[in-house]
Protein backbone atom coordinates (compact mmCIF):
# COMPACT_ATOMS: atom_id res chain seq x y z
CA UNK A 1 -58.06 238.29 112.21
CA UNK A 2 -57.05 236.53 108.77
CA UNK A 3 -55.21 233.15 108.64
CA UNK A 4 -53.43 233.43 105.08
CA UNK A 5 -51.11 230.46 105.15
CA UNK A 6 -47.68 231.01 106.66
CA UNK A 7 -48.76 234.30 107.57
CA UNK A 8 -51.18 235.43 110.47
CA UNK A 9 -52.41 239.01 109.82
CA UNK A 10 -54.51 241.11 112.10
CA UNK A 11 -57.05 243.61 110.93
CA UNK A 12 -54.99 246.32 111.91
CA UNK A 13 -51.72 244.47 109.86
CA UNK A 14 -49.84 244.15 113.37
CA UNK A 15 -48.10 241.38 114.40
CA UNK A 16 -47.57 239.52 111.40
CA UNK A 17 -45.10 236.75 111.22
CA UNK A 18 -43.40 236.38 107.97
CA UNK A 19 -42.01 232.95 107.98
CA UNK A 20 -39.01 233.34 105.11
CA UNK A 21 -37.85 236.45 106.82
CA UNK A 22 -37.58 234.62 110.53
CA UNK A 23 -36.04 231.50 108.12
CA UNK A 24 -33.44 234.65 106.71
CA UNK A 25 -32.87 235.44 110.09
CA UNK A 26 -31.88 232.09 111.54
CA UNK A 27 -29.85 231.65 108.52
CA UNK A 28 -27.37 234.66 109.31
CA UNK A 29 -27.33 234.04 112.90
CA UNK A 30 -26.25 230.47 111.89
CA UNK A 31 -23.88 232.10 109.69
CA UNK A 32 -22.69 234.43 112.29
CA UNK A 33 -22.09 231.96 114.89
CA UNK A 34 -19.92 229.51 111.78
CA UNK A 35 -17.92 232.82 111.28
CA UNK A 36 -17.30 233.08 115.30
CA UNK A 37 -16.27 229.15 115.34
CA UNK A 38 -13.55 230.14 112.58
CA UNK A 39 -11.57 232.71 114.75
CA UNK A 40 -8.24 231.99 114.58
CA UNK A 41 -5.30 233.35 117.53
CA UNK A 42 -2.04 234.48 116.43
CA UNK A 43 0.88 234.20 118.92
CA UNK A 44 4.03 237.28 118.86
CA UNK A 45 7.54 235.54 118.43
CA UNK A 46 8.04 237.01 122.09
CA UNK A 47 5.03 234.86 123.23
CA UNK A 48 6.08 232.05 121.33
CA UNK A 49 9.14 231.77 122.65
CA UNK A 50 7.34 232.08 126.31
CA UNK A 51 5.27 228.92 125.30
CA UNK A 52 8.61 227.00 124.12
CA UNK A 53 10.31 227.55 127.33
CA UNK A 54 7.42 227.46 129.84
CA UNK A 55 7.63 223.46 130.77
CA UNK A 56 11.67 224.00 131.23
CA UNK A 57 10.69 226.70 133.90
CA UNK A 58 7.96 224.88 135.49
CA UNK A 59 10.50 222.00 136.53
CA UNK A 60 13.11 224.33 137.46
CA UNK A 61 13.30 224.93 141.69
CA UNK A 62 12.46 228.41 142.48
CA UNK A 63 14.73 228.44 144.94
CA UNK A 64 18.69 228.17 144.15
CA UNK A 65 19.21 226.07 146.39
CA UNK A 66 23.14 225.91 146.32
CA UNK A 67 23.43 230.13 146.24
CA UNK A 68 21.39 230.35 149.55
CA UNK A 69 23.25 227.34 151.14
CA UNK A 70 26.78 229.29 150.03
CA UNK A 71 25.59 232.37 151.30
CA UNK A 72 24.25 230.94 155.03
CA UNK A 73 27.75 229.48 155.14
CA UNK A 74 29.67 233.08 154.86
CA UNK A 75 27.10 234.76 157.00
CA UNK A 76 27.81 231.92 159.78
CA UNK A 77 31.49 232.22 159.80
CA UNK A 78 30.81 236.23 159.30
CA UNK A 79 32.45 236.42 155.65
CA UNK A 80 29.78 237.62 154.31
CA UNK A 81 29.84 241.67 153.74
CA UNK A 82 27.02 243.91 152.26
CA UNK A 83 28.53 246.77 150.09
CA UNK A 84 25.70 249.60 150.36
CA UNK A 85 26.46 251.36 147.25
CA UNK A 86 25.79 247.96 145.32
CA UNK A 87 22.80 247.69 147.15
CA UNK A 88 21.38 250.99 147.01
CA UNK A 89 22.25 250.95 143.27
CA UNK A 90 20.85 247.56 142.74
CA UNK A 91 17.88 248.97 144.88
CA UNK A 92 17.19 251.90 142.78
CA UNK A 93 18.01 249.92 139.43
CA UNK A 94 14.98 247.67 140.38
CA UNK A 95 12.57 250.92 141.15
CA UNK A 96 12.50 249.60 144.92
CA UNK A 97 13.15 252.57 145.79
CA UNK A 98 13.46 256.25 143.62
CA UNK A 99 16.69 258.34 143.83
């Protein structure tokens, strides 16, 4: 084996380490990883919108409150009617069920 500086060389010329190639190598990899930090994300209008009116949702009840109050009222005093067409329309309308 032959110590020649930076580089250690083996009679055979095997396992040599080349020290400005590994520093060329750690230099893209550093470069590559700078590129990577620079990534930018680009938002639709669609999602944009979605963004804008998320924290108006999240503070909104999920339950209407007043509709099911209204509608336990008429189903007390018996008012309250189902028409099955509307439903099965609405039903099939919604893919809840297929025609």
């Amino acid at each position: 084996m032959r110590v020649d500086g930076p580089k250690i060389t083996t009679a055979a010329g095997l396992n040599r380490i080349d020290r400005p190639k590994v520093n060329e190598a750690r230099a893209r990899a550093r470069e590559a990883a700078e590129a990577l930090s620079e990534d930018r994300l680009s938002l639709s209008s669609r999602a944009l919108q979605v963004r804008d009116i998320e924290p108006a949702l999240s503070v909104m009840p999920s339950v209407r409150a007043d509709l099911v109050n209204r509608l336990r009222e008429q189903i007390q005093r018996g008012e309250y009617q189902v028409d099955p067409g509307r439903l099965a329309d609405l039903l099939i309308r919604l893919r809840v069920v297929e025609p």
